[in-house]
PDB file of N, CA and C in Angstrom:
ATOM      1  N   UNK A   1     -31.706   1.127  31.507  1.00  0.00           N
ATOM      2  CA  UNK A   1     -30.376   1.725  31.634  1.00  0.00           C
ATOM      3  C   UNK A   1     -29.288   0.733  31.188  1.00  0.00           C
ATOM      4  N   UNK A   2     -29.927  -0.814  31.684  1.00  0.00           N
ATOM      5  CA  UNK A   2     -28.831  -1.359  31.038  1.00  0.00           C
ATOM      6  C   UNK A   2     -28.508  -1.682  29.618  1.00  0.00           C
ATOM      7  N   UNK A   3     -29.736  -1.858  29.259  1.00  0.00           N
ATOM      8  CA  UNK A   3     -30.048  -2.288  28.050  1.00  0.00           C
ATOM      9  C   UNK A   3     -29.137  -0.904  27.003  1.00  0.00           C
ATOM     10  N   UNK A   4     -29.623  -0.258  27.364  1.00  0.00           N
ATOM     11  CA  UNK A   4     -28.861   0.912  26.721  1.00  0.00           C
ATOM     12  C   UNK A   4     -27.073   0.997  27.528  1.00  0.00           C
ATOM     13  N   UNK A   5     -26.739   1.090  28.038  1.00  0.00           N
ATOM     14  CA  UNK A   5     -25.285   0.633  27.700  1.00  0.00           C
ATOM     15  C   UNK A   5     -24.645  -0.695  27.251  1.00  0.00           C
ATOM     16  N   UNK A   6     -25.333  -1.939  27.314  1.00  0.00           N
ATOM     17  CA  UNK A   6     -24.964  -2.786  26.704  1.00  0.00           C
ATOM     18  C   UNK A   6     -25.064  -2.340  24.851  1.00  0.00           C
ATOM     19  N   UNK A   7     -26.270  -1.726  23.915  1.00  0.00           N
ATOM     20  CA  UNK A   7     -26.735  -1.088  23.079  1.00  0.00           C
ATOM     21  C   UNK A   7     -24.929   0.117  22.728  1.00  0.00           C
ATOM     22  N   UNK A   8     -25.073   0.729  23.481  1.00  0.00           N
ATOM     23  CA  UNK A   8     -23.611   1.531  23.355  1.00  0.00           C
ATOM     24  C   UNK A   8     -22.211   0.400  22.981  1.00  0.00           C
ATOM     25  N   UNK A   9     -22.175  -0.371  23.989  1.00  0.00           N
ATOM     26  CA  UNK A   9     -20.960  -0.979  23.874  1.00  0.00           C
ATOM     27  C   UNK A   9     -21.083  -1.865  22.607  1.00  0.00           C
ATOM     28  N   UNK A  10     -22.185  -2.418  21.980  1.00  0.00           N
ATOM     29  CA  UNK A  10     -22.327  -3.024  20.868  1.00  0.00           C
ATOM     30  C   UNK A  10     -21.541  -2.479  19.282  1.00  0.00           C
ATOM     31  N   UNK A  11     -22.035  -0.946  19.741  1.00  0.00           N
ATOM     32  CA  UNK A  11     -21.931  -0.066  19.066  1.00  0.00           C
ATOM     33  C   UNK A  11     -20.313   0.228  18.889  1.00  0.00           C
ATOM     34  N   UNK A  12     -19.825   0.488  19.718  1.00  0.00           N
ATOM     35  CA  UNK A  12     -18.364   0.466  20.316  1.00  0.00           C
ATOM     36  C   UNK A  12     -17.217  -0.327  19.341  1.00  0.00           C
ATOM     37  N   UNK A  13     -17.761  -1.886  19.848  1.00  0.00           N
ATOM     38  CA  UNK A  13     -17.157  -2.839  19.029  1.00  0.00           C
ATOM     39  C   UNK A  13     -17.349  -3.166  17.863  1.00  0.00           C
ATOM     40  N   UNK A  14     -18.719  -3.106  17.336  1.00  0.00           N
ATOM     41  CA  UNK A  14     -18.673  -3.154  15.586  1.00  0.00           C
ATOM     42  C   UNK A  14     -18.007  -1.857  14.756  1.00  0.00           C
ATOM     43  N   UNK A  15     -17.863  -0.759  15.631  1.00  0.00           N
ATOM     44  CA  UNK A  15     -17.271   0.368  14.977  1.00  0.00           C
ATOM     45  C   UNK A  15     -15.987  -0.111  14.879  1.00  0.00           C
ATOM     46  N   UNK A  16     -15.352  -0.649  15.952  1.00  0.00           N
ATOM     47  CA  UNK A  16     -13.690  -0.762  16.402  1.00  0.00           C
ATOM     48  C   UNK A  16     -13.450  -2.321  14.988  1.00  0.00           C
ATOM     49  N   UNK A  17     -14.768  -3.118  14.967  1.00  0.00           N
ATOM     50  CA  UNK A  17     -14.155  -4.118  14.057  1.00  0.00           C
ATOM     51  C   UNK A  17     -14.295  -3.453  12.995  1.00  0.00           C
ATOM     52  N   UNK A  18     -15.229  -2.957  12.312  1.00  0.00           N
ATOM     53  CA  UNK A  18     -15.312  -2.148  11.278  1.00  0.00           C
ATOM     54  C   UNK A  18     -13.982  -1.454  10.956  1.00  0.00           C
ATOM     55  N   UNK A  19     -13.574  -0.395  11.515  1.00  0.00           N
ATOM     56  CA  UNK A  19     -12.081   0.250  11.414  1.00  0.00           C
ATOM     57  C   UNK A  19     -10.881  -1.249  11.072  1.00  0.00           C
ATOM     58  N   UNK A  20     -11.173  -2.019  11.691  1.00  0.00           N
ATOM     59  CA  UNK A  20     -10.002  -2.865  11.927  1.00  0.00           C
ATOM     60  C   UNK A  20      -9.842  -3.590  10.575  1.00  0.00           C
ATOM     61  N   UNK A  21     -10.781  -3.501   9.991  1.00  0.00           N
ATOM     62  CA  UNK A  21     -11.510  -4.362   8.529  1.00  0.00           C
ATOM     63  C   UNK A  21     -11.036  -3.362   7.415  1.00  0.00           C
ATOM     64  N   UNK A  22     -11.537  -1.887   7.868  1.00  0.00           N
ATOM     65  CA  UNK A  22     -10.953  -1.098   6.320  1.00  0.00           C
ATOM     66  C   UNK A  22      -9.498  -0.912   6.800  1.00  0.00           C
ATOM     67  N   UNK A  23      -9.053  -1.295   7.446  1.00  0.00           N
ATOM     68  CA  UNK A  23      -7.266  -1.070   8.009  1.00  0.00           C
ATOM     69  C   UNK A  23      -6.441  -2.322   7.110  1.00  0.00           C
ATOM     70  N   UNK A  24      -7.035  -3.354   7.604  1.00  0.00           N
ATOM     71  CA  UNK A  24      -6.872  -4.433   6.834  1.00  0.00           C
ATOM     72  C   UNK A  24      -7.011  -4.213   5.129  1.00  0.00           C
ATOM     73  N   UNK A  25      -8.258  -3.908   4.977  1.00  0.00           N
ATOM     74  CA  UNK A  25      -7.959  -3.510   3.449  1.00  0.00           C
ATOM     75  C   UNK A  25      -7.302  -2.989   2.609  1.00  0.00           C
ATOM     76  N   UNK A  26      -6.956  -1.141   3.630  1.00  0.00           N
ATOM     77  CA  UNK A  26      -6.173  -0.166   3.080  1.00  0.00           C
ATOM     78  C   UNK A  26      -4.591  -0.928   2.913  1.00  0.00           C
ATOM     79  N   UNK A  27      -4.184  -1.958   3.602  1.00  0.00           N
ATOM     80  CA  UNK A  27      -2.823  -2.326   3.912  1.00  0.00           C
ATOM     81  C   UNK A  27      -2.835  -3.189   2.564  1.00  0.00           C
ATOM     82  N   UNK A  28      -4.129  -3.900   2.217  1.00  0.00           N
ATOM     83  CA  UNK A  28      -3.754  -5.303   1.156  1.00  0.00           C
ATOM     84  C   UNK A  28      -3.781  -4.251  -0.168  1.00  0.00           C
ATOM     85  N   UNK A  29      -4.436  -3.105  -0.358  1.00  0.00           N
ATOM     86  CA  UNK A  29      -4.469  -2.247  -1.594  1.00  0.00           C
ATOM     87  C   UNK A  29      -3.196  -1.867  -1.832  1.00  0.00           C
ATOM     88  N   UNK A  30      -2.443  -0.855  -0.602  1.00  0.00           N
ATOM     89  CA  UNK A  30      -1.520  -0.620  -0.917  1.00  0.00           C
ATOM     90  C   UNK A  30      -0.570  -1.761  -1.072  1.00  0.00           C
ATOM     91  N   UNK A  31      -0.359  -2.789  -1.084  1.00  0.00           N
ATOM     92  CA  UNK A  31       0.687  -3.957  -1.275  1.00  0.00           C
ATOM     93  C   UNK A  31       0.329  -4.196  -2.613  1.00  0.00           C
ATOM     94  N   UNK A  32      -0.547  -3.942  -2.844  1.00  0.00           N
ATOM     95  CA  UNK A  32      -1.121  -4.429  -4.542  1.00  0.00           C
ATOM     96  C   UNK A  32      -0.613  -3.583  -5.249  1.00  0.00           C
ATOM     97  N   UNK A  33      -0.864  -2.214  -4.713  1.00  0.00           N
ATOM     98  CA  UNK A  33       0.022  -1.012  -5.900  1.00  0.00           C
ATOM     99  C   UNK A  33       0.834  -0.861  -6.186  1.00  0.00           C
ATOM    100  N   UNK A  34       1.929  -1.227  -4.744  1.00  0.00           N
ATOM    101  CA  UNK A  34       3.504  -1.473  -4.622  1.00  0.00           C
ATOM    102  C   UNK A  34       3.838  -2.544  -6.000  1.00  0.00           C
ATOM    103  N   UNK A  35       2.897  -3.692  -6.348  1.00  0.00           N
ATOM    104  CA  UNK A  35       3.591  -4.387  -7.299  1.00  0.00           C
ATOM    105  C   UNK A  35       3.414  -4.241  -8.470  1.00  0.00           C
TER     106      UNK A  35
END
């Protein structure tokens, strides 16, 4: 049981860094187009 919510929360946070990473990207693209 635990193993599997620790397994979830893993999951959790590489999704949340993941997002945080193409957020980061989408922001440096659009600054690139702007110039």
């Amino acid at each position: 049981m635990l193993a599997l919510f620790q397994g979830k929360l893993l999951e959790i946070i590489s999704d949340y860094n993941s997002r945080k990473m193409i957020n980061k990207y989408k922001t440096r693209l659009i600054e690139c187009l702007k110039i």
